[in-house]
N, C-alpha and C. Protein backbone atom coordinates (compact mmCIF):
# COMPACT_ATOMS: atom_id res chain seq x y z
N UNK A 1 31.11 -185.84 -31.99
CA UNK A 1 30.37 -185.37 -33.15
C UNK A 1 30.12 -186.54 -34.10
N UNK A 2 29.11 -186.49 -34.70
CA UNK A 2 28.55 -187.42 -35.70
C UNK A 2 29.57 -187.65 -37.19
N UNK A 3 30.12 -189.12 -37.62
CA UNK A 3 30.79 -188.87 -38.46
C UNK A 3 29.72 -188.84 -40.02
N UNK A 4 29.87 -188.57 -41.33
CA UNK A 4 29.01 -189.06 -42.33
C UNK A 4 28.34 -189.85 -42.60
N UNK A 5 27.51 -189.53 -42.48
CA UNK A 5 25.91 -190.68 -42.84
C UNK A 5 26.13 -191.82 -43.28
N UNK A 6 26.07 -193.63 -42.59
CA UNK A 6 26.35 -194.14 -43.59
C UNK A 6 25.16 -194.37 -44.95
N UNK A 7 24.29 -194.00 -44.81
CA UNK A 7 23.56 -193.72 -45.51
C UNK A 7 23.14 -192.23 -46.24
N UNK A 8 24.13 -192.27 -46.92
CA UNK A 8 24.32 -190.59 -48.00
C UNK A 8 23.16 -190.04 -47.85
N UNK A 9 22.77 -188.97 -47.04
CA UNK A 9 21.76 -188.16 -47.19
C UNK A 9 21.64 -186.95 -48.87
N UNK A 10 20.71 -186.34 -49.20
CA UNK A 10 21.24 -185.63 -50.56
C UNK A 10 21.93 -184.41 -50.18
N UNK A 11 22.26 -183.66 -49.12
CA UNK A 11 23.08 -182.56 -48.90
C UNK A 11 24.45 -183.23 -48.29
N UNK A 12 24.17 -184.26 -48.25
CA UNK A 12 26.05 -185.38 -48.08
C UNK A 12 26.19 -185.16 -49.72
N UNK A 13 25.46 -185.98 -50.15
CA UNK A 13 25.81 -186.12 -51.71
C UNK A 13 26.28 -184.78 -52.58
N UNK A 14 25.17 -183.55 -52.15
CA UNK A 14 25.69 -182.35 -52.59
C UNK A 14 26.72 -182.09 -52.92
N UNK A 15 27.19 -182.04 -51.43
CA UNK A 15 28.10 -181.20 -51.13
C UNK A 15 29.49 -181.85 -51.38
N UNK A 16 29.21 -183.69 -51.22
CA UNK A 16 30.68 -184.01 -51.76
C UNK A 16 30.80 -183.72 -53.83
N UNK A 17 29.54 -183.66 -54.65
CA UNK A 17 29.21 -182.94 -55.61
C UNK A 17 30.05 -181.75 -55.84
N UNK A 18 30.04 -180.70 -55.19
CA UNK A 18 30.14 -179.66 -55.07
C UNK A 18 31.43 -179.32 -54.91
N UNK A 19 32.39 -180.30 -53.81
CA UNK A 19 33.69 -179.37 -53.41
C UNK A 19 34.48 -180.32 -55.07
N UNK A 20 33.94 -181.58 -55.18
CA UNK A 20 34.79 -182.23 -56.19
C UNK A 20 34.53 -181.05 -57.43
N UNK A 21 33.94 -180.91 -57.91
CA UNK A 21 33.56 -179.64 -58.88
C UNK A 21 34.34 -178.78 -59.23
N UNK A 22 34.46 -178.04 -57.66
CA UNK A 22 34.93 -176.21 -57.48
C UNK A 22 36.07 -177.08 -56.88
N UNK A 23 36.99 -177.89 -56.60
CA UNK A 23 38.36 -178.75 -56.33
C UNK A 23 38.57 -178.11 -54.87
N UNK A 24 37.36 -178.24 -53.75
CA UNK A 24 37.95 -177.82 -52.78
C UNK A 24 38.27 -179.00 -52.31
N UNK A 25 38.49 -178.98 -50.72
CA UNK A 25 38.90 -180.02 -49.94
C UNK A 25 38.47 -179.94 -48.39
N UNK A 26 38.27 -180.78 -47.67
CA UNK A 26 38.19 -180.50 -46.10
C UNK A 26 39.52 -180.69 -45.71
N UNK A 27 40.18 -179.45 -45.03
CA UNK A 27 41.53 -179.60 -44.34
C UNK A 27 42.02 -180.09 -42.96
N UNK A 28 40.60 -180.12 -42.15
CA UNK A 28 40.71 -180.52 -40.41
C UNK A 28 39.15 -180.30 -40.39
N UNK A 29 39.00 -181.22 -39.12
CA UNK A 29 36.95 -181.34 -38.58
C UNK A 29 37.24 -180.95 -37.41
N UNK A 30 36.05 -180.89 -36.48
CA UNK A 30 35.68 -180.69 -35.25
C UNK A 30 36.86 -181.50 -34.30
N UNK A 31 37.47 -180.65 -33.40
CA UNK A 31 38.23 -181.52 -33.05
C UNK A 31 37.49 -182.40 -31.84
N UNK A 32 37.66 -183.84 -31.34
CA UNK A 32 37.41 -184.93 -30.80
C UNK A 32 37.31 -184.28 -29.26
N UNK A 33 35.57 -185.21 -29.39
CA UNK A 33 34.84 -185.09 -27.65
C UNK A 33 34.02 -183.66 -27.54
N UNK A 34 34.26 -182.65 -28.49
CA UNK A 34 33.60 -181.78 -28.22
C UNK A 34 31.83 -181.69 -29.31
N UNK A 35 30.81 -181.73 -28.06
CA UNK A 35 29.22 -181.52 -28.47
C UNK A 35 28.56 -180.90 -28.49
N UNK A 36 29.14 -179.75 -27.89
CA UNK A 36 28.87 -178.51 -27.44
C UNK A 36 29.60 -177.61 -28.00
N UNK A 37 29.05 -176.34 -29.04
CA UNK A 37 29.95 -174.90 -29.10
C UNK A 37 29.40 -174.03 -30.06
N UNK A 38 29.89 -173.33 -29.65
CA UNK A 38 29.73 -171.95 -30.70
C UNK A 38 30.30 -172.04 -32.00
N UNK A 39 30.38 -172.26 -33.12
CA UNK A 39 31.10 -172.57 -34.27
C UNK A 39 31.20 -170.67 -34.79
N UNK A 40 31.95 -170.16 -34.85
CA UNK A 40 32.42 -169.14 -35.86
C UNK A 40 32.82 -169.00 -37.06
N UNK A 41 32.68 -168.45 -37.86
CA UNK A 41 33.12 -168.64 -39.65
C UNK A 41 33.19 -167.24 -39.79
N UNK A 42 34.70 -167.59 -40.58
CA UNK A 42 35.21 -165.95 -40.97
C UNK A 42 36.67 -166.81 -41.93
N UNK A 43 36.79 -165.70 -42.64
CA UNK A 43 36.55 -164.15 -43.26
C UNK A 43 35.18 -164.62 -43.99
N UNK A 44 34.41 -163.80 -43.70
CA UNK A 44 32.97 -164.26 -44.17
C UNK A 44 32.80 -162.44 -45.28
N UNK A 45 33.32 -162.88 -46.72
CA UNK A 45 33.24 -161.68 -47.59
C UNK A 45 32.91 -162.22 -48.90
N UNK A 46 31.72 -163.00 -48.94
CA UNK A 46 30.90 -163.34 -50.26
C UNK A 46 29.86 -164.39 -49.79
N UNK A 47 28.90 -164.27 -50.54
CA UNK A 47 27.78 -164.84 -50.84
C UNK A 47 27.95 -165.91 -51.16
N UNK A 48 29.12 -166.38 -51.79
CA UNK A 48 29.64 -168.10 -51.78
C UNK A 48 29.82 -168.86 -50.42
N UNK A 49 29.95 -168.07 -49.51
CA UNK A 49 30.79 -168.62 -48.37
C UNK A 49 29.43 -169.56 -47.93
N UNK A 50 28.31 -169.80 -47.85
CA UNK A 50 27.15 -170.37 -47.32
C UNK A 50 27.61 -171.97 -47.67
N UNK A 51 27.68 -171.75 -49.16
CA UNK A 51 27.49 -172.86 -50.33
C UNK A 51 28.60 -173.68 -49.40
N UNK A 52 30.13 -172.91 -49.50
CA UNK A 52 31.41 -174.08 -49.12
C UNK A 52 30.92 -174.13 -47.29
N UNK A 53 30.78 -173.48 -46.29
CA UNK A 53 30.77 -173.84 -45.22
C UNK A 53 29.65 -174.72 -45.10
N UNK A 54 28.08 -174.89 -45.73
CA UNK A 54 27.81 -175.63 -44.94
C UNK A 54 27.74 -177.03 -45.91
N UNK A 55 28.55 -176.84 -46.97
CA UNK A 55 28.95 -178.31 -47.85
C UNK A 55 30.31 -179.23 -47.37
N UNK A 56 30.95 -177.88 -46.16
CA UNK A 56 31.81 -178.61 -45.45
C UNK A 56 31.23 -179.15 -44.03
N UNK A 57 30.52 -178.65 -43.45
CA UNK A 57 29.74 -179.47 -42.00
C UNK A 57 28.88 -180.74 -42.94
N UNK A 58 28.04 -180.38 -43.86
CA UNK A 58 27.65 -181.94 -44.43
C UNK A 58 28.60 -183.22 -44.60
N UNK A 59 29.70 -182.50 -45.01
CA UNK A 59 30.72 -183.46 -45.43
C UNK A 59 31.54 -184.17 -44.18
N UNK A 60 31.24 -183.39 -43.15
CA UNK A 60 32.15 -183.82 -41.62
C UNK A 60 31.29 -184.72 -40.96
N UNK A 61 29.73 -184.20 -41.29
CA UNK A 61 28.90 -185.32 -40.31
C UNK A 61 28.48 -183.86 -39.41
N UNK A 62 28.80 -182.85 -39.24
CA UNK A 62 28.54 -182.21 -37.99
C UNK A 62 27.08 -181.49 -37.99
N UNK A 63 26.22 -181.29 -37.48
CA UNK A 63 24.87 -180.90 -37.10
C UNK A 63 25.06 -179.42 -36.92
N UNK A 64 25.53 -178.58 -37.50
CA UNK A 64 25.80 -177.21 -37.17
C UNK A 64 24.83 -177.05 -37.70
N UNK A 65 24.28 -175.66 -36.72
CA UNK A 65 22.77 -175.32 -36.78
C UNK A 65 23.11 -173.66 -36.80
N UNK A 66 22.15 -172.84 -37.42
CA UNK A 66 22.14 -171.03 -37.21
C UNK A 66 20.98 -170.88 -37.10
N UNK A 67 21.11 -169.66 -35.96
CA UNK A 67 19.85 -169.17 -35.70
C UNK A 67 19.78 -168.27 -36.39
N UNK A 68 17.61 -168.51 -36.41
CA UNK A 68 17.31 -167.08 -37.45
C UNK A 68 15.68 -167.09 -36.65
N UNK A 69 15.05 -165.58 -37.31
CA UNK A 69 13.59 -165.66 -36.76
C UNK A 69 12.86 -166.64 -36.50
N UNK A 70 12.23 -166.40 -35.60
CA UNK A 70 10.78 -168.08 -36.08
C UNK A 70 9.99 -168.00 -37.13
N UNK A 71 10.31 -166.46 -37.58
CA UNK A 71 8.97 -166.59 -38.28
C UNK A 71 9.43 -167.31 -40.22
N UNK A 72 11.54 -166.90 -39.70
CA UNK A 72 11.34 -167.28 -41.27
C UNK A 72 11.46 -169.12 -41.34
N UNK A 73 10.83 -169.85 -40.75
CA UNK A 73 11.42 -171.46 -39.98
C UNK A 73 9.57 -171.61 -40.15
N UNK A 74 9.18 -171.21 -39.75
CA UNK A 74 7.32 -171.07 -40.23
C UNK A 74 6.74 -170.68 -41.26
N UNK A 75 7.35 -169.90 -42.46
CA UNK A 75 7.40 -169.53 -43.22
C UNK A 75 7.19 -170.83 -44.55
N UNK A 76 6.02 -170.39 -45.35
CA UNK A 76 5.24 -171.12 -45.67
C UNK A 76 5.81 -172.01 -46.99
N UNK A 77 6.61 -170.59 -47.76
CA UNK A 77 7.20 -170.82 -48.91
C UNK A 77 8.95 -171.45 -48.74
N UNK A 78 9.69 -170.93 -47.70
CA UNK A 78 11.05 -171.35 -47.66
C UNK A 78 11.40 -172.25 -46.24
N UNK A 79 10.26 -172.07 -45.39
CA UNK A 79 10.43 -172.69 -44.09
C UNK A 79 11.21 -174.16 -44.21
N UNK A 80 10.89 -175.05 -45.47
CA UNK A 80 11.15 -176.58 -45.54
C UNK A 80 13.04 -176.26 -46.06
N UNK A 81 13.14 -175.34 -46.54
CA UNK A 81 14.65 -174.76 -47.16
C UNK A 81 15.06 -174.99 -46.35
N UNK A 82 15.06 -173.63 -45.47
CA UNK A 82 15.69 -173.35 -43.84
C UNK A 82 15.86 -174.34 -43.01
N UNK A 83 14.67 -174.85 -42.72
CA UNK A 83 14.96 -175.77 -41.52
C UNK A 83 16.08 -177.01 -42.79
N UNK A 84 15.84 -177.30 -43.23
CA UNK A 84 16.87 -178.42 -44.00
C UNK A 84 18.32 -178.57 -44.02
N UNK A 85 18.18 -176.72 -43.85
CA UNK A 85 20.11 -176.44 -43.71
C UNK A 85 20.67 -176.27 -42.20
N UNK A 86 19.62 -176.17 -41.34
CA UNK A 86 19.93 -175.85 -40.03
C UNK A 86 19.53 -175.18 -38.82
N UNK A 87 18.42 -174.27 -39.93
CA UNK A 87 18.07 -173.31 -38.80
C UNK A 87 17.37 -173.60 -37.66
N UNK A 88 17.87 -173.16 -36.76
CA UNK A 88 17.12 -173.05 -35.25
C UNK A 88 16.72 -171.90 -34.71
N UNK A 89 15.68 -171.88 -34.63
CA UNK A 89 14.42 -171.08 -34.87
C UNK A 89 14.20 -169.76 -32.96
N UNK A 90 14.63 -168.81 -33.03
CA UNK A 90 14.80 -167.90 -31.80
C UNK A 90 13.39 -167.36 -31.77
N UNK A 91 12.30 -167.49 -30.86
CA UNK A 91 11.40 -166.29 -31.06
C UNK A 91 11.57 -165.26 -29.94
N UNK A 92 12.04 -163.99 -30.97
CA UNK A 92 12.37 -163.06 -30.44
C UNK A 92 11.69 -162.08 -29.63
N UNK A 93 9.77 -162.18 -29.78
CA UNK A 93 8.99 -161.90 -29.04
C UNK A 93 9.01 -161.83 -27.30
N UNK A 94 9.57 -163.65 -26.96
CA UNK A 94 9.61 -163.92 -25.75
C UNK A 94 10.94 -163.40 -25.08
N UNK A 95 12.03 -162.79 -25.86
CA UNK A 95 13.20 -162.80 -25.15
C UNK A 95 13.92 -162.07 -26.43
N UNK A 96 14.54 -160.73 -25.68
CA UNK A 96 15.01 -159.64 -26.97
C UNK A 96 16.71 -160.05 -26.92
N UNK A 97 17.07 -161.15 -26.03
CA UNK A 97 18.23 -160.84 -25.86
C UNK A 97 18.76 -162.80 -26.52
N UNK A 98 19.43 -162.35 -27.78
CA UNK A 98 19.72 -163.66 -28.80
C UNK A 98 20.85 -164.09 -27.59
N UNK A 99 21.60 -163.65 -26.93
CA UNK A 99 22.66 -164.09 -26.37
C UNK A 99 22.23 -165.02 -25.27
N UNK A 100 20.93 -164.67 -24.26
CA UNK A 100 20.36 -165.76 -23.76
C UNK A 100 19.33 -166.74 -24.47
N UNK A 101 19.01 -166.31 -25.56
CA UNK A 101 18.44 -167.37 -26.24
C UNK A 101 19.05 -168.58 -26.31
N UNK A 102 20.49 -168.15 -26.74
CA UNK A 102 21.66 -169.16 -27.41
C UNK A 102 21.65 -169.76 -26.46
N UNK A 103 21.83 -169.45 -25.20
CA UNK A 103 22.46 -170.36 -23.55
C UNK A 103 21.13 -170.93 -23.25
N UNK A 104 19.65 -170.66 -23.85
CA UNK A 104 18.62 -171.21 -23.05
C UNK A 104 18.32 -172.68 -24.48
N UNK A 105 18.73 -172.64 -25.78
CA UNK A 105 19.13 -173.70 -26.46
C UNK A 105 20.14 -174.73 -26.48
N UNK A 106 21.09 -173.98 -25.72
CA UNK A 106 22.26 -175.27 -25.41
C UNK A 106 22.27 -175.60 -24.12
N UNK A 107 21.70 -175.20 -23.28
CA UNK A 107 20.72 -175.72 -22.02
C UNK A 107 20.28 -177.07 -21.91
N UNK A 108 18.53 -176.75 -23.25
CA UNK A 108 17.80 -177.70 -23.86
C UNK A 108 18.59 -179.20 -24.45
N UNK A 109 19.64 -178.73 -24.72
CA UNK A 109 20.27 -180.41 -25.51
C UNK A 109 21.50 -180.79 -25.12
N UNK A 110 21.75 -181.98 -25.57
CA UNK A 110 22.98 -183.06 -25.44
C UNK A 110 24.11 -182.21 -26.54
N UNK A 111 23.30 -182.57 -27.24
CA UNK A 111 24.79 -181.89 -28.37
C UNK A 111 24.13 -180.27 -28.95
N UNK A 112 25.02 -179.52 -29.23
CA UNK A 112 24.40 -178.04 -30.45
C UNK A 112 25.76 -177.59 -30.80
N UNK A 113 25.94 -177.30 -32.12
CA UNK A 113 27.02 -176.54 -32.30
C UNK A 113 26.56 -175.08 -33.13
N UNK A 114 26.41 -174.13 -32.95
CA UNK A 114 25.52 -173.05 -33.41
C UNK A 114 26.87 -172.33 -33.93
N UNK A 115 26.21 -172.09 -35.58
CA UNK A 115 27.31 -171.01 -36.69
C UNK A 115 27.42 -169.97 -36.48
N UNK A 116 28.14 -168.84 -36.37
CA UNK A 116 27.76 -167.43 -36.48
C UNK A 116 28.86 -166.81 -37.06
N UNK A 117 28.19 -165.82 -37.90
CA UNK A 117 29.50 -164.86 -38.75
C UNK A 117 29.39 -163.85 -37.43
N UNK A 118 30.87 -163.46 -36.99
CA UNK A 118 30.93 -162.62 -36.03
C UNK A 118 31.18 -160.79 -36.50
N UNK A 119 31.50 -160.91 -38.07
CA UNK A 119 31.20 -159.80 -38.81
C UNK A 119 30.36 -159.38 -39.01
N UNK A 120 29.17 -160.20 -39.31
CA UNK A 120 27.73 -159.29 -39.08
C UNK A 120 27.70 -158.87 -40.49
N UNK A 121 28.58 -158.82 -41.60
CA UNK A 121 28.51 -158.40 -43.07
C UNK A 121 29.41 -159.05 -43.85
N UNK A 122 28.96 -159.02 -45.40
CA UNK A 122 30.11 -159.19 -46.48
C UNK A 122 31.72 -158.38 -46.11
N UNK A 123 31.29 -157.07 -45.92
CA UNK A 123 32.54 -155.99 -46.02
C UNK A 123 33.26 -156.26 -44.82
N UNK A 124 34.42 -155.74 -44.96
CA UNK A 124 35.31 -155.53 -43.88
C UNK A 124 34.72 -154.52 -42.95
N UNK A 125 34.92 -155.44 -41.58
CA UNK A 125 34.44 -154.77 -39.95
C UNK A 125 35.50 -154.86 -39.21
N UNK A 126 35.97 -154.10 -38.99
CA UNK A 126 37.33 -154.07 -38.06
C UNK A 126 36.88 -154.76 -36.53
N UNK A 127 35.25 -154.18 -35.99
CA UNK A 127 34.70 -154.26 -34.85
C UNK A 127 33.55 -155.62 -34.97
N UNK A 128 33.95 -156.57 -34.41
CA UNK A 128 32.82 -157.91 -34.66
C UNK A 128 32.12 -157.68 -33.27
N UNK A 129 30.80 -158.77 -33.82
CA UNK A 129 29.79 -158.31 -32.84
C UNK A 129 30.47 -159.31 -31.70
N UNK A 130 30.00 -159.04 -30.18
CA UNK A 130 30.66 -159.45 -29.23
C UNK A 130 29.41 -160.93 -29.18
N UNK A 131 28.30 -161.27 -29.54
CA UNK A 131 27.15 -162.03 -28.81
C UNK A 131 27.90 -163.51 -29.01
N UNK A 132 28.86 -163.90 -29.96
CA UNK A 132 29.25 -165.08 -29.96
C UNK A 132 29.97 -165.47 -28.81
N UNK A 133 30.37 -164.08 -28.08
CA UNK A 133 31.64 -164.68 -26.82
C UNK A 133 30.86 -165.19 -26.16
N UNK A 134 29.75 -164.07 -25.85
CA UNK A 134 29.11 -164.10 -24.75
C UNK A 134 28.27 -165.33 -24.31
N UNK A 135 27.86 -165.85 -25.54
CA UNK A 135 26.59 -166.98 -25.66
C UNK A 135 27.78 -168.02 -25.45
N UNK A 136 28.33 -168.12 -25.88
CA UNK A 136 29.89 -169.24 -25.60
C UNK A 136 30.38 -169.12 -23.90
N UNK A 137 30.46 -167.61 -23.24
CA UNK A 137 31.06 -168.10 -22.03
C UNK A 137 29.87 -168.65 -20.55
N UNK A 138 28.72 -167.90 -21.35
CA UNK A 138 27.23 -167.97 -20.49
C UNK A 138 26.30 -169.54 -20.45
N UNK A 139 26.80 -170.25 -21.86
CA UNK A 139 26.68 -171.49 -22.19
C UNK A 139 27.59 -172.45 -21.63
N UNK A 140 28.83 -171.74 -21.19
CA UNK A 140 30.69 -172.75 -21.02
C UNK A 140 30.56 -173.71 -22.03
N UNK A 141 30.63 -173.35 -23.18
CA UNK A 141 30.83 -174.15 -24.23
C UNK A 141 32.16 -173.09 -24.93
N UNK A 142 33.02 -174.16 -25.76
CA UNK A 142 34.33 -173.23 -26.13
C UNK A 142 33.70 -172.79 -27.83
N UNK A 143 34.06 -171.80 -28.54
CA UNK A 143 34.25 -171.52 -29.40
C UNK A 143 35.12 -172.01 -30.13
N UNK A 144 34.66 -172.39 -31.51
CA UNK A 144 35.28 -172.98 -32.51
C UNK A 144 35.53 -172.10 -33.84
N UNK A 145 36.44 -172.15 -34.82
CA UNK A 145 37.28 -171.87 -35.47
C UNK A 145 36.78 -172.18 -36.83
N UNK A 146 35.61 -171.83 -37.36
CA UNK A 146 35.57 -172.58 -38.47
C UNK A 146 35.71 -171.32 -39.90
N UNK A 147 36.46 -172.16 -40.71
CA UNK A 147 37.34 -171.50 -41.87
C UNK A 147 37.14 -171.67 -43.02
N UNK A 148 37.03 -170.63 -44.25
CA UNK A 148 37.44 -171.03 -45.42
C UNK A 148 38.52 -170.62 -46.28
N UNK A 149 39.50 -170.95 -46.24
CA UNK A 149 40.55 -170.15 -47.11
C UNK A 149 40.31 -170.64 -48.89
N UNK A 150 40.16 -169.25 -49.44
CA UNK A 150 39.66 -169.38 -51.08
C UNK A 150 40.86 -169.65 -51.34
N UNK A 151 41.91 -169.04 -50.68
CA UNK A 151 43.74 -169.17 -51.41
C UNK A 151 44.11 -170.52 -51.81
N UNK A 152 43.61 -171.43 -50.75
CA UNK A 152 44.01 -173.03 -50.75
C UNK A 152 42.74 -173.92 -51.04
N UNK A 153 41.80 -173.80 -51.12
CA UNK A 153 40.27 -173.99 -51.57
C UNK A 153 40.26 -174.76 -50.48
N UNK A 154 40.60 -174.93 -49.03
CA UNK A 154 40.20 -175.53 -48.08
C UNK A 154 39.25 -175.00 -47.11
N UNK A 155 38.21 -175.57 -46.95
CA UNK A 155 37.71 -175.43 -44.75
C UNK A 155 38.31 -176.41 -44.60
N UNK A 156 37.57 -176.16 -43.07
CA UNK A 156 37.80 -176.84 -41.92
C UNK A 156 37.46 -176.10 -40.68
N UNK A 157 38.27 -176.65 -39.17
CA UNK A 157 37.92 -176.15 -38.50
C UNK A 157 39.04 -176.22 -37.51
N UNK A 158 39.19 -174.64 -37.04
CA UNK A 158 40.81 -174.21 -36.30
C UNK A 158 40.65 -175.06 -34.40
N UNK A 159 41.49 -174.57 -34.15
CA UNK A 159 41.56 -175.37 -33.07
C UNK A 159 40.21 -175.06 -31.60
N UNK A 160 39.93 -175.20 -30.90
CA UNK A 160 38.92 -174.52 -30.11
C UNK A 160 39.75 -173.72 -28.92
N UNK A 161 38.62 -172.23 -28.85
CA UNK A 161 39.35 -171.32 -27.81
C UNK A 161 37.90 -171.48 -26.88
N UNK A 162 38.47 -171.27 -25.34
CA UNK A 162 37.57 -171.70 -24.42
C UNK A 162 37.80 -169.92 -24.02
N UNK A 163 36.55 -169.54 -23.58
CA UNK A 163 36.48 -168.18 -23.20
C UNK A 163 37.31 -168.10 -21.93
N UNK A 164 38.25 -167.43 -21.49
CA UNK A 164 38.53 -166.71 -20.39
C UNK A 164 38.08 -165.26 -19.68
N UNK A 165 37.30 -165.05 -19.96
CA UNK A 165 36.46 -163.80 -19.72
C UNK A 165 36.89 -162.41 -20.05
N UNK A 166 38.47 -162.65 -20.43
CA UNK A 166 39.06 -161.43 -21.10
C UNK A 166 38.97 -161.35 -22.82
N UNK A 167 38.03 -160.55 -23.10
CA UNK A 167 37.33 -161.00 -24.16
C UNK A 167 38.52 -160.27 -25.20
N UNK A 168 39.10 -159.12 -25.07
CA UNK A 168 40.19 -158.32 -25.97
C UNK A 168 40.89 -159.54 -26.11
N UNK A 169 41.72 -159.72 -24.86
CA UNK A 169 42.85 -160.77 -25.13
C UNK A 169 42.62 -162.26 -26.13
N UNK A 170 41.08 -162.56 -25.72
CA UNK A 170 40.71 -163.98 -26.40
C UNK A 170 40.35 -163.81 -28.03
N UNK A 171 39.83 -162.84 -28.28
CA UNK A 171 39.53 -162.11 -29.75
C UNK A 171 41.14 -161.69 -30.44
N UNK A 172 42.15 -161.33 -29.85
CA UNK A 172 43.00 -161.00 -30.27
C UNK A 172 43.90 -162.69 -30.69
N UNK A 173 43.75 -163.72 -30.17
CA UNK A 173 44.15 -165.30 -30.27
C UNK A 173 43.24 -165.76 -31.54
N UNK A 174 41.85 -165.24 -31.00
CA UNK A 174 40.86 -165.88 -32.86
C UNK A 174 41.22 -164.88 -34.42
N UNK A 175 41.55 -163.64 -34.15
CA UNK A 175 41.57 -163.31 -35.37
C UNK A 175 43.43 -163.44 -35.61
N UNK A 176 44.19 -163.78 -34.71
CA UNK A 176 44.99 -164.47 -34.82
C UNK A 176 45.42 -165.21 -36.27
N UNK A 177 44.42 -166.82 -35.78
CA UNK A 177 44.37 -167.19 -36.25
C UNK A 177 43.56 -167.05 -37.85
N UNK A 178 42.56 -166.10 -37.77
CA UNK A 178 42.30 -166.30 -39.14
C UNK A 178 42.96 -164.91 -40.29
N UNK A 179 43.97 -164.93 -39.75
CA UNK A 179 44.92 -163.96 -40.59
C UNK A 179 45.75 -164.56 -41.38
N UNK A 180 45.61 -165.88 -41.12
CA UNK A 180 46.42 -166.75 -42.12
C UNK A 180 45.12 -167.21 -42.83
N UNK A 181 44.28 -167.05 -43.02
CA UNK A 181 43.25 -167.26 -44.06
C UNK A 181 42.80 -166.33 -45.10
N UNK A 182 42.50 -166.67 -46.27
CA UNK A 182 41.97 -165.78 -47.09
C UNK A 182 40.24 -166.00 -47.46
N UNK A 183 39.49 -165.09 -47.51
CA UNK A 183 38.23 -165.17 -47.78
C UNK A 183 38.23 -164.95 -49.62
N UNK A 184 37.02 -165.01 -50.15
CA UNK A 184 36.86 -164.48 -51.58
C UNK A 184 37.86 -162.84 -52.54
N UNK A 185 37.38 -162.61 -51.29
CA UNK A 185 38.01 -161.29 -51.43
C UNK A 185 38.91 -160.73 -50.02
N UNK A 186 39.93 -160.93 -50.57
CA UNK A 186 41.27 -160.83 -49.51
C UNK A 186 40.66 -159.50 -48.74
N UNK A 187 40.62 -158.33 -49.44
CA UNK A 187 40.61 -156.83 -48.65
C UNK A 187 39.49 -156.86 -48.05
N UNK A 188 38.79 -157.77 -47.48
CA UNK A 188 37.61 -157.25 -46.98
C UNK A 188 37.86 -158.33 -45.57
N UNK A 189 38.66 -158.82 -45.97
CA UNK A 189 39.24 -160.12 -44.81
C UNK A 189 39.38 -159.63 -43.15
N UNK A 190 39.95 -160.37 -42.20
CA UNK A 190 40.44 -159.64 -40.87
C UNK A 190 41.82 -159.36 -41.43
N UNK A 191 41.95 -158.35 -40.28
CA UNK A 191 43.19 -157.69 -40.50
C UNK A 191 44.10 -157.48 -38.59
């Protein structure tokens, strides 16, 4: 993975702006050799969480990218926004199914590390959507761990889980781990 620009881009600058500010910190990066993956972020329970996760991939160097429509990436008024922060652009016309989208984009390249809230909402979901496993075991790229605990004002990013196709058992190891994390709002957290 790419380390920080030596040439400060302005969302480097931001974002080291930003955590000095609000006194966060980066606690751990991408761990070493991996170019390929699914990046996950959770407890994902506020509208802040955008600001610190992707002021922490600026700050690591890492190219984490989220998919969203094509049409909002074409989009006349915010398209230059979007694409700036990451987005990689699915048209959903040609192919209804995002889970082979994901495997027919990390196909296409050398490196991708693609974000996804696996909650699917602010609120507490006991049931996360399954498309991150899937695009992770259909891709053989491992899933990554990425965190914000408000308790300790740290991200970062947890260790990587490689799919074994037993998806209960492997989901039961990730929220595992982010049970020692706190989101904005604790009660809406995994449990």
């Amino acid at each position: 993975m790419p380390k920080p620009p030596s040439t400060p881009t302005f969302w480097y600058l931001f974002s080291k702006f930003w955590f000095w500010i609000t006194g966060w910190r980066l606690a751990s990066v991408v761990p070493p050799g991996i170019t390929k993956a699914i990046m996950i972020a959770a407890p994902h329970t506020s509208n802040w969480d955008i600001l610190y996760a992707r002021g922490a991939f600026f700050l690591m160097g890492v190219p984490v990218r989220f998919t969203v429509k094509k049409e909002w990436v074409d989009n006349f008024f915010v398209g230059w926004l979007v694409r700036s922060l990451g987005a990689l652009p699915v048209d959903r016309s040609k192919n209804n199914s995002l889970v082979d989208g994901m495997v027919k984009l990390f196909n296409e390249r050398e490196e991708l590390v693609i974000l996804i809230t696996p909650e699917g909402t602010r609120s507490y979901q006991p049931r996360w959507k399954k498309g991150f496993y899937f695009a992770a075991e259909g891709a053989h790229v491992p899933i990554l761990l990425g965190f914000l605990d408000y308790k300790n004002k740290e991200a970062g990013v947890g260790p990587a889980v490689y799919p074994t196709g037993d998806y209960e058992a492997d989901l039961e190891k990730i929220k595992a781990f982010y049970r020692t994390k706190q989101g904005r709002f604790p009660e809406k957290g995994v449990r």
